[in-house]
C-alpha atoms as a PDB file:
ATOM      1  CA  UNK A   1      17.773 -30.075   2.333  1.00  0.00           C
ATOM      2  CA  UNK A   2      14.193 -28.350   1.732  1.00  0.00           C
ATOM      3  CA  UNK A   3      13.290 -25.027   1.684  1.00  0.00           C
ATOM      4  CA  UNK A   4      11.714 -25.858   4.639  1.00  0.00           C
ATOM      5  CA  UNK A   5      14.643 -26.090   6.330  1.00  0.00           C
ATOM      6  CA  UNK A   6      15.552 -22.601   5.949  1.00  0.00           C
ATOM      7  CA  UNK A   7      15.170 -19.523   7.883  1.00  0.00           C
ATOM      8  CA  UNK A   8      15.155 -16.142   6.133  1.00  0.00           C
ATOM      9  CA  UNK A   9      15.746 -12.920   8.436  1.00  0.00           C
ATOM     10  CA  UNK A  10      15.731  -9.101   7.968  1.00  0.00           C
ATOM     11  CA  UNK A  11      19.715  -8.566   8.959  1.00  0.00           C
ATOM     12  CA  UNK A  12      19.371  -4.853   8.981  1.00  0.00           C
ATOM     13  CA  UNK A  13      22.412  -4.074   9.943  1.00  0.00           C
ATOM     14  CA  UNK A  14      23.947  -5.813   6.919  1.00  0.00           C
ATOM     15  CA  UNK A  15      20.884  -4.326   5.328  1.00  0.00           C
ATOM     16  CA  UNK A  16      20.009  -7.542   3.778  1.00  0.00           C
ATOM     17  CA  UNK A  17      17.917 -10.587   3.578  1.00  0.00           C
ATOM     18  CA  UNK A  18      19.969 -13.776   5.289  1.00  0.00           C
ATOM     19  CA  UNK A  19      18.574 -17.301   4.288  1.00  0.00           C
ATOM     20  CA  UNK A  20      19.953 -19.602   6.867  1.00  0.00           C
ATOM     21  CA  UNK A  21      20.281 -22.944   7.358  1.00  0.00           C
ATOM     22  CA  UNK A  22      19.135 -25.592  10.397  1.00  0.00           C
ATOM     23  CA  UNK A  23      23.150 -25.416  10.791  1.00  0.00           C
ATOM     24  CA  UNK A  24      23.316 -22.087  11.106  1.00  0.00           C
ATOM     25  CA  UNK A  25      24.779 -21.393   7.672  1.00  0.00           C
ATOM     26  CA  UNK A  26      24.132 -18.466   5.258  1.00  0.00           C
ATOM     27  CA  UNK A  27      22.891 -20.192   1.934  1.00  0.00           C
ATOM     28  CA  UNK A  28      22.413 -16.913   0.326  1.00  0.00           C
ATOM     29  CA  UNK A  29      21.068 -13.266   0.529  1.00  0.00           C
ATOM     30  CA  UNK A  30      19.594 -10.225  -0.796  1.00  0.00           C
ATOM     31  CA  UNK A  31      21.247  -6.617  -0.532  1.00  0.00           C
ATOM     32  CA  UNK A  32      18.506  -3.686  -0.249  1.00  0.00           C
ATOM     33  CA  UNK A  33      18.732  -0.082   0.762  1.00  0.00           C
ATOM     34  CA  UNK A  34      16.142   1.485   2.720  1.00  0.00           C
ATOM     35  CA  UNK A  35      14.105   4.651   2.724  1.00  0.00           C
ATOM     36  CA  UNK A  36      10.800   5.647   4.868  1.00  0.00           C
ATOM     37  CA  UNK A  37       8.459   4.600   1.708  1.00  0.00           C
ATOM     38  CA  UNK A  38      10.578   2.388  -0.556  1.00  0.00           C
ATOM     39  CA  UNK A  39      13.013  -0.875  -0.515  1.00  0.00           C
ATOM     40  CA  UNK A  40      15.667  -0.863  -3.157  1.00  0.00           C
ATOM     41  CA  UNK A  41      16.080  -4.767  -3.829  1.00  0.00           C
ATOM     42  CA  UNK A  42      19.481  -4.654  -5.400  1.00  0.00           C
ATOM     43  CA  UNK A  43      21.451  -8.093  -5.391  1.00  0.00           C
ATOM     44  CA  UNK A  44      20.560 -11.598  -4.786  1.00  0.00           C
ATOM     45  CA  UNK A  45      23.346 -13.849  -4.231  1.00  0.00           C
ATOM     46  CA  UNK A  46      23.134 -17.763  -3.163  1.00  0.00           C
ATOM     47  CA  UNK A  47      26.118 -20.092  -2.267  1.00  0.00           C
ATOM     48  CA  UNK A  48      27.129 -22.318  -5.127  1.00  0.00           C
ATOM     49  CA  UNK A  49      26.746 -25.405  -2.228  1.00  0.00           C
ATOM     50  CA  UNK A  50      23.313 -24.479  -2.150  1.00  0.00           C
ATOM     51  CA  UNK A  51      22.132 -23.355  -5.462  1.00  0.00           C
ATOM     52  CA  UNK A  52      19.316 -24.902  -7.128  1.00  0.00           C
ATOM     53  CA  UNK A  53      17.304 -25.859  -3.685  1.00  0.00           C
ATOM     54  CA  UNK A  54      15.097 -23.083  -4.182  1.00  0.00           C
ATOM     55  CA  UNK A  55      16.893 -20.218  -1.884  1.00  0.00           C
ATOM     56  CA  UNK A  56      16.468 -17.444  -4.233  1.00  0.00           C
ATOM     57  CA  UNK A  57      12.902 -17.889  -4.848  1.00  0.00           C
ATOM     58  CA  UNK A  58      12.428 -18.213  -0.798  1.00  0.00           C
ATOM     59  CA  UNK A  59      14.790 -15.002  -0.663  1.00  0.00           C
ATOM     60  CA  UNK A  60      12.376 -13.258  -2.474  1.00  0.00           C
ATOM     61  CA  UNK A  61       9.446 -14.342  -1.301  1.00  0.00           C
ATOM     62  CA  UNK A  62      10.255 -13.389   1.903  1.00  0.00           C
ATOM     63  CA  UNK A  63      11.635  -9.746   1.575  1.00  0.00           C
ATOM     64  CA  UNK A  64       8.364  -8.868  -0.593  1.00  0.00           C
ATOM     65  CA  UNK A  65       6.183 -10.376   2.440  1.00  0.00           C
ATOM     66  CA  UNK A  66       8.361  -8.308   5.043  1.00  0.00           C
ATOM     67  CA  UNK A  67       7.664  -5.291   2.393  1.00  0.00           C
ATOM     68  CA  UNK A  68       3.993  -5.736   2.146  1.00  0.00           C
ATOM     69  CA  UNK A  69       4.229  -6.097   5.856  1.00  0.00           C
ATOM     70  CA  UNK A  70       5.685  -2.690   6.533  1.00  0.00           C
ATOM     71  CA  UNK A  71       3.395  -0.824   4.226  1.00  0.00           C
ATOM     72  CA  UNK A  72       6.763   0.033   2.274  1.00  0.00           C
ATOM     73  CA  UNK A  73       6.628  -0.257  -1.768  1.00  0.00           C
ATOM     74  CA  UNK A  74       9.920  -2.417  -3.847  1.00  0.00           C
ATOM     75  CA  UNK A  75      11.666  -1.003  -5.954  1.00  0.00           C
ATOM     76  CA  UNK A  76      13.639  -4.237  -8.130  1.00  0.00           C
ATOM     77  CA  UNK A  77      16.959  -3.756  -9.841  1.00  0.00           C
ATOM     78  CA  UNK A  78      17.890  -7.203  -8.868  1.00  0.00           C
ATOM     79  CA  UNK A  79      17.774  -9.037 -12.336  1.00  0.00           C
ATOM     80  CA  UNK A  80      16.967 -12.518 -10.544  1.00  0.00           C
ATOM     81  CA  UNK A  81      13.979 -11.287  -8.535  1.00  0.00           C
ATOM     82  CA  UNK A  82      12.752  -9.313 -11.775  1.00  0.00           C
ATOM     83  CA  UNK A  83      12.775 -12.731 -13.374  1.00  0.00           C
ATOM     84  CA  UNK A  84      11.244 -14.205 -10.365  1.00  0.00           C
ATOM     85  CA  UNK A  85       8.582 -11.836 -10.181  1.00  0.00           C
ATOM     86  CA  UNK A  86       7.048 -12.226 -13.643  1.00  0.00           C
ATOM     87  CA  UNK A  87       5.955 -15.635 -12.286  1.00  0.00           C
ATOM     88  CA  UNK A  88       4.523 -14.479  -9.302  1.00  0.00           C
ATOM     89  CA  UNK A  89       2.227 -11.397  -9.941  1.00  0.00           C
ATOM     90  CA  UNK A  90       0.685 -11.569  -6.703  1.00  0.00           C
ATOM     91  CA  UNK A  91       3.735  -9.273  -5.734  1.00  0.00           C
ATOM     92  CA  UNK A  92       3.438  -7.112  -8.869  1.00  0.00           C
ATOM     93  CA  UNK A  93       1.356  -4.542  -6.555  1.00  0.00           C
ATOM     94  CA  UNK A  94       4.537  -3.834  -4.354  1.00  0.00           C
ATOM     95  CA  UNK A  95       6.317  -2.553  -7.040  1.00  0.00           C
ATOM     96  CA  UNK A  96       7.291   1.486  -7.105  1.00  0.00           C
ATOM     97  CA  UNK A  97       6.352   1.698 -10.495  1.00  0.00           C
ATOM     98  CA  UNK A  98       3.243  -0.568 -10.401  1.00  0.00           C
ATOM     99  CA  UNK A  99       0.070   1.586 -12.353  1.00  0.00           C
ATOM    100  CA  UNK A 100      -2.313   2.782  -9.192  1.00  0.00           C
ATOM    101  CA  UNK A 101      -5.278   0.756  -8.748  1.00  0.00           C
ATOM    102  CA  UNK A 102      -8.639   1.811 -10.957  1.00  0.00           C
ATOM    103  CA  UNK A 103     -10.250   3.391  -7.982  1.00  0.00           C
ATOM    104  CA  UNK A 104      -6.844   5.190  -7.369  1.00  0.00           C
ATOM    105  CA  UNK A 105      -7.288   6.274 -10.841  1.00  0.00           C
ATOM    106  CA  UNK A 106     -10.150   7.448 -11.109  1.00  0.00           C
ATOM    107  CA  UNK A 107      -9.692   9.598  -7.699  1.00  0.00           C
ATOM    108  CA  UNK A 108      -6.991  11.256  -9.188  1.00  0.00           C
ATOM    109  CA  UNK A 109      -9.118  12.127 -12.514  1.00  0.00           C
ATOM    110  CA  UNK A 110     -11.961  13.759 -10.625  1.00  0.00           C
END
């Protein structure tokens, strides 16, 4: 199995992330809570049949795109998409506690 072969979906009602299978089957998710501004990413989980095919990396690459999407900002407390995220720091700008831009900055010093 690829990564490829996996779907990821916004369950909100479960208010998580659901990476499924071609079969239908939950290989693993992330839990978040949900205000108007900010996503609380707070548990990854994957099952053991499916670990090491790359689900939690296409977890979180997935809710961060659905974040950016929304125009919402992340906060992380999920220790596996903290680690994931120092390897990807094109999603560093999501984060709640990211430093504002240099033009945000700067606007704010005037």
């Amino acid at each position: 199995m690829s990564t490829n072969d996996v779907t990821v979906t916004n369950n909100a009602a479960r208010q998580r992330y659901e990476a499924v299978t071609g079969s239908a089957t939950v290989a693993g998710f992330v839990d978040y809570q949900e205000t108007s501004q900010l996503v609380v990413l707070a548990h990854t989980e994957v099952d053991p049949a499916f670990e090491g095919r790359g689900i939690g990396s296409t977890l979180a690459r997935a809710a961060l795109d659905d974040i950016r999407e929304r125009g919402l900002r992340a906060l992380v407390i999920c220790p596996f998409i903290v680690g994931w995220l120092r390897n990807h720091p094109e999603y560093r700008d999501l984060l709640y506690n990211a430093p504002r831009s240099a033009a945000g900055d700067q606007r704010q010093q005037s």
